[in-house]
N, C-alpha and C. Protein backbone atom coordinates (compact mmCIF):
# COMPACT_ATOMS: atom_id res chain seq x y z
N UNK A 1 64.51 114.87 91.53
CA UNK A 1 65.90 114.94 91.09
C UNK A 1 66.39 113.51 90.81
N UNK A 2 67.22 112.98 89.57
CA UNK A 2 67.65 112.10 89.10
C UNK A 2 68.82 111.76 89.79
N UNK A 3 69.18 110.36 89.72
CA UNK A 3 70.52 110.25 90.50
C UNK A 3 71.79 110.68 90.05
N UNK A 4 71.82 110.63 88.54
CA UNK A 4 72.80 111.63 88.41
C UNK A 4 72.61 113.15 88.21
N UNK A 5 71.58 113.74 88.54
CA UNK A 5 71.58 114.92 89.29
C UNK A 5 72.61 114.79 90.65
N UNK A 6 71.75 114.51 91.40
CA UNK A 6 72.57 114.22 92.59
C UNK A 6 74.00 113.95 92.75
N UNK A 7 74.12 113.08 92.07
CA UNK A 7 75.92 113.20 91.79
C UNK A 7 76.54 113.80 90.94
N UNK A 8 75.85 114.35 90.57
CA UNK A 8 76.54 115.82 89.69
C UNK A 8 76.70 116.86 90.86
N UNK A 9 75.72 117.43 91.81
CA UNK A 9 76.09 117.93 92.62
C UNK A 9 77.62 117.52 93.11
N UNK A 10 77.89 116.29 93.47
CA UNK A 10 78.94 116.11 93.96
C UNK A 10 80.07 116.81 93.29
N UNK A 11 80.43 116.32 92.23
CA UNK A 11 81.78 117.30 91.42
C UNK A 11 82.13 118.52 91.80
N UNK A 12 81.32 119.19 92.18
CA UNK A 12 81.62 120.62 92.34
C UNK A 12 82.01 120.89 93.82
N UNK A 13 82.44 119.96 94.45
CA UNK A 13 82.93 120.10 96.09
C UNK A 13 84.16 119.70 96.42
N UNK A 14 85.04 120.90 96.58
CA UNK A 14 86.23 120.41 96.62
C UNK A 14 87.00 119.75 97.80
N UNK A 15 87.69 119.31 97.69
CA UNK A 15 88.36 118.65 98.64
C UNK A 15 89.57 118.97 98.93
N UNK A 16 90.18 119.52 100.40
CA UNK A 16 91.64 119.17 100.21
C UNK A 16 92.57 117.82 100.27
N UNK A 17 93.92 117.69 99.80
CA UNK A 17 94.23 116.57 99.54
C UNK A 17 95.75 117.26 100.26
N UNK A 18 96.37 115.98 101.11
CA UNK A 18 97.87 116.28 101.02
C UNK A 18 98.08 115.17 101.02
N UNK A 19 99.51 115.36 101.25
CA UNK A 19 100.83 114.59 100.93
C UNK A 19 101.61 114.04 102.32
N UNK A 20 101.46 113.07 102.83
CA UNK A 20 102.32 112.70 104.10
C UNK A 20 103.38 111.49 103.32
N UNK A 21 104.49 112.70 103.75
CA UNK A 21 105.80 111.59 103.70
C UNK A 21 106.29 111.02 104.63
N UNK A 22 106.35 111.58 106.20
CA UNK A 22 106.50 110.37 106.74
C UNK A 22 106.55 111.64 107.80
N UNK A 23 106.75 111.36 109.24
CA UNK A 23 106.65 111.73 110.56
C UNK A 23 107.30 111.70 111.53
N UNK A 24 107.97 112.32 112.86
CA UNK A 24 108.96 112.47 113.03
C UNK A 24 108.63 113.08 114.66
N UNK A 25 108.39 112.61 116.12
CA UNK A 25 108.63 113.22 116.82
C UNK A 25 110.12 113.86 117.84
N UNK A 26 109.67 115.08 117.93
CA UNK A 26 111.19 115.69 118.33
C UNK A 26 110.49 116.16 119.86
N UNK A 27 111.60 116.61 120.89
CA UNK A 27 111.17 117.69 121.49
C UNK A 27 111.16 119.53 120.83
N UNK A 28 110.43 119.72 121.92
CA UNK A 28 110.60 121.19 121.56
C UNK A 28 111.56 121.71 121.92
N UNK A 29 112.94 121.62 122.81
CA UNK A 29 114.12 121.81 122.59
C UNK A 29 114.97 121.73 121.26
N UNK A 30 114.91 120.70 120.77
CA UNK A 30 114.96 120.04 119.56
C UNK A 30 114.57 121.32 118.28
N UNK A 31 113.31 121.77 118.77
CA UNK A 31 112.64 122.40 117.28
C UNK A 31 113.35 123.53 117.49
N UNK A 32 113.30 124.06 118.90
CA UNK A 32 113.97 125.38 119.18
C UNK A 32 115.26 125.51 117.85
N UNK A 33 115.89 124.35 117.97
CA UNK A 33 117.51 124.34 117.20
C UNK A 33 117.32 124.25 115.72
N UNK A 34 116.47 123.68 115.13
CA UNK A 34 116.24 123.67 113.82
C UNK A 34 116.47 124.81 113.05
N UNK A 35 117.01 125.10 111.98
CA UNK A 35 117.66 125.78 111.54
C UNK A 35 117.57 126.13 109.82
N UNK A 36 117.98 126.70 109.04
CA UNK A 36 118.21 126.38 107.71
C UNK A 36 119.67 125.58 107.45
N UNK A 37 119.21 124.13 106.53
CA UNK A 37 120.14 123.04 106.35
C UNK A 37 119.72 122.33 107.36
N UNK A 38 118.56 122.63 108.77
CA UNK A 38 118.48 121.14 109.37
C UNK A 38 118.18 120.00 108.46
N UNK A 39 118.41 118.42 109.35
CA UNK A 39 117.58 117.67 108.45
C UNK A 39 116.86 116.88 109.49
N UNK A 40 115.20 116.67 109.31
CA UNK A 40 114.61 115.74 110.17
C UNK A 40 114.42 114.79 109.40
N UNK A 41 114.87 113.30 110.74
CA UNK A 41 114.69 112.14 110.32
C UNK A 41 113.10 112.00 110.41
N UNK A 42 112.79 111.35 109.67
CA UNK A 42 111.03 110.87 109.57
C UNK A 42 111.32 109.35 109.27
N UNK A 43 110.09 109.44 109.85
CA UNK A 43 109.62 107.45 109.97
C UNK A 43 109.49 106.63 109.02
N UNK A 44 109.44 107.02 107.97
CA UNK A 44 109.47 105.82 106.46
C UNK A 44 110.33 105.75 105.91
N UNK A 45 110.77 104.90 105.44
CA UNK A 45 112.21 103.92 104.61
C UNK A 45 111.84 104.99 103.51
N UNK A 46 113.21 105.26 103.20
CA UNK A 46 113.40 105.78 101.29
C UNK A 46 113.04 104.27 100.72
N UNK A 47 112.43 105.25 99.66
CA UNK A 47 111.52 104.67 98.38
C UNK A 47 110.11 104.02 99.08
N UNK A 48 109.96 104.12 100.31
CA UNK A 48 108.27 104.00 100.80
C UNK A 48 107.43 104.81 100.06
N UNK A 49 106.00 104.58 99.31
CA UNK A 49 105.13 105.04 99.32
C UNK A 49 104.38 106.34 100.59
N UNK A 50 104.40 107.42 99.65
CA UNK A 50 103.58 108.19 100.19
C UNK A 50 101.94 108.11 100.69
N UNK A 51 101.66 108.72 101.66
CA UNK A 51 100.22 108.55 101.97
C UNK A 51 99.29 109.98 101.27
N UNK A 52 98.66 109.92 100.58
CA UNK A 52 97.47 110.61 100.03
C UNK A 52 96.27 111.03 100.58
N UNK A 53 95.90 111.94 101.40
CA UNK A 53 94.70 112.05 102.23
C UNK A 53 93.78 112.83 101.90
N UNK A 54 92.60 112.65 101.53
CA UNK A 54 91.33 113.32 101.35
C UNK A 54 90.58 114.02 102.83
N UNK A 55 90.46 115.08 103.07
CA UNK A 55 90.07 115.48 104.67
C UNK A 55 90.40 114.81 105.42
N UNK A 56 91.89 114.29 105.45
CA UNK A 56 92.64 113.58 106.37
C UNK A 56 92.37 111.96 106.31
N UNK A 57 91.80 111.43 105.51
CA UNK A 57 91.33 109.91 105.60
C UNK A 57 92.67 109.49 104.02
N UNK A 58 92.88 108.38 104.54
CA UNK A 58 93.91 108.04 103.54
C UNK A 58 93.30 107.59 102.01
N UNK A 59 93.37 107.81 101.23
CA UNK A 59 92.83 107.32 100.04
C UNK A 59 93.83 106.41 99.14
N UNK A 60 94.81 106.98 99.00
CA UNK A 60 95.44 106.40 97.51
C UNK A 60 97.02 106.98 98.48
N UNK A 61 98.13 106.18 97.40
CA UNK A 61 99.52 105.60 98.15
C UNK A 61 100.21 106.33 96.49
N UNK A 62 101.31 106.52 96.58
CA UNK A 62 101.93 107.20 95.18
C UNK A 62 103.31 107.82 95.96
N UNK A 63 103.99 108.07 94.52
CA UNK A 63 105.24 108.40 94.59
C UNK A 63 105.49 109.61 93.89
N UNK A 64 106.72 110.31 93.90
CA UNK A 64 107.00 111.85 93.84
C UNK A 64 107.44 111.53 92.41
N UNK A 65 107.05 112.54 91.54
CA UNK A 65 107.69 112.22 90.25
C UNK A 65 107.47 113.99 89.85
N UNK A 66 108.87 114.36 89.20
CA UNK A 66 108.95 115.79 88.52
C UNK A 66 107.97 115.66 86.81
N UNK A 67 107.47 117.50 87.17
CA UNK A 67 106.42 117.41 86.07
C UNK A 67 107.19 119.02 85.26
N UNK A 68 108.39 119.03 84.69
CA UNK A 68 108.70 120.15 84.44
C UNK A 68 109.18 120.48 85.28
N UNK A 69 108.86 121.77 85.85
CA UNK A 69 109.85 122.50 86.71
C UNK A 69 108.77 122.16 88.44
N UNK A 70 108.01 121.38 88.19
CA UNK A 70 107.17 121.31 89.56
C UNK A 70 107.57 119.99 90.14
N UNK A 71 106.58 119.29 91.34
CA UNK A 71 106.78 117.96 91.63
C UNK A 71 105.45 118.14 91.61
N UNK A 72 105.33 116.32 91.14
CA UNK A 72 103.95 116.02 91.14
C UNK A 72 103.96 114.39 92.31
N UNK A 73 102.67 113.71 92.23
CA UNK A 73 102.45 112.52 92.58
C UNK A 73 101.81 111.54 91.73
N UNK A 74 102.74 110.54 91.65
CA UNK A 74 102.01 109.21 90.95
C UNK A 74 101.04 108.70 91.54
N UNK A 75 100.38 107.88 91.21
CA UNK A 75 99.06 107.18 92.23
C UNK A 75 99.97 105.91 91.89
N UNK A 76 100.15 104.89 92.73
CA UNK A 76 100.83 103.74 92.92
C UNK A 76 99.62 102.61 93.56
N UNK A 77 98.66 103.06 94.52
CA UNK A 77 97.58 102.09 94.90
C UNK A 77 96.94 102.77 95.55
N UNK A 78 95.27 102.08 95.08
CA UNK A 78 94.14 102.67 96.09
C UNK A 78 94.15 102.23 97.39
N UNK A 79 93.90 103.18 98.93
CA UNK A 79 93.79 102.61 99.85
C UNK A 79 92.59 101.41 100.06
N UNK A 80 92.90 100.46 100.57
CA UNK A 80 91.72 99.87 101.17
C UNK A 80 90.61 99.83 102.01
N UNK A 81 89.70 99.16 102.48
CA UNK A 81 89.18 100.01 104.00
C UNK A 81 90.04 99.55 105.11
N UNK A 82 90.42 98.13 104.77
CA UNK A 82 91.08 97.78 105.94
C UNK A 82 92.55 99.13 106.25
N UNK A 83 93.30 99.36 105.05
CA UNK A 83 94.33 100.32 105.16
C UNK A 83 93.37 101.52 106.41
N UNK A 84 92.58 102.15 105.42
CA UNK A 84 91.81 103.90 106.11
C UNK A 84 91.74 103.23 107.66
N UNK A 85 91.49 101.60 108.16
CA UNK A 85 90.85 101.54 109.23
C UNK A 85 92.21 101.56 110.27
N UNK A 86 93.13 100.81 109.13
CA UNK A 86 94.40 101.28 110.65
C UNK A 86 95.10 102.33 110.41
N UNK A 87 94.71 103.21 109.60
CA UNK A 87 95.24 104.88 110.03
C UNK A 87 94.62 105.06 110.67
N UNK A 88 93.60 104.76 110.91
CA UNK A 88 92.73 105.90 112.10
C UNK A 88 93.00 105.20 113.50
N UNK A 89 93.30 104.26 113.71
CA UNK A 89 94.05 103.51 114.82
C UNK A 89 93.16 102.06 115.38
């Protein structure tokens, strides 16, 4: 098998990807009360970059931008290793 055999295999494996906007611990008293119209404060400044995660490892940083009637994400910057190394702690 050729090497791009081999990485042709790859393409076809999907990945999930989300979206962390930012994070927020409460108690569970707290969640008990949550409501429709709550609002939770989360940990990143408006207009911070979003985090992008490939099976939970950070990849790429981007911002919310409308695509029609949906929301999408910009890509704004690739993570680094040093970045992936202090998400993981």
């Amino acid at each position: 098998m050729t090497e791009d055999q081999k990485l042709g295999i790859l393409d076809t494996i999907e990945l999930r990807l989300t979206v962390e906007a930012g994070s927020s611990n409460i108690t569970i008293r707290d969640l008990l009360k949550l409501n429709v119209g709550s609002v939770i404060e989360l940990d990143t400044l408006a207009g911070e970059h979003l985090k992008i995660r490939a099976n939970g490892t950070l990849i790429l940083k981007g911002e919310v931008v409308s695509i029609s009637e949906t929301l999408g994400i910009r890509v704004t910057s690739i993570a680094d290793a040093d970045e992936r190394a202090c998400e993981r702690g």
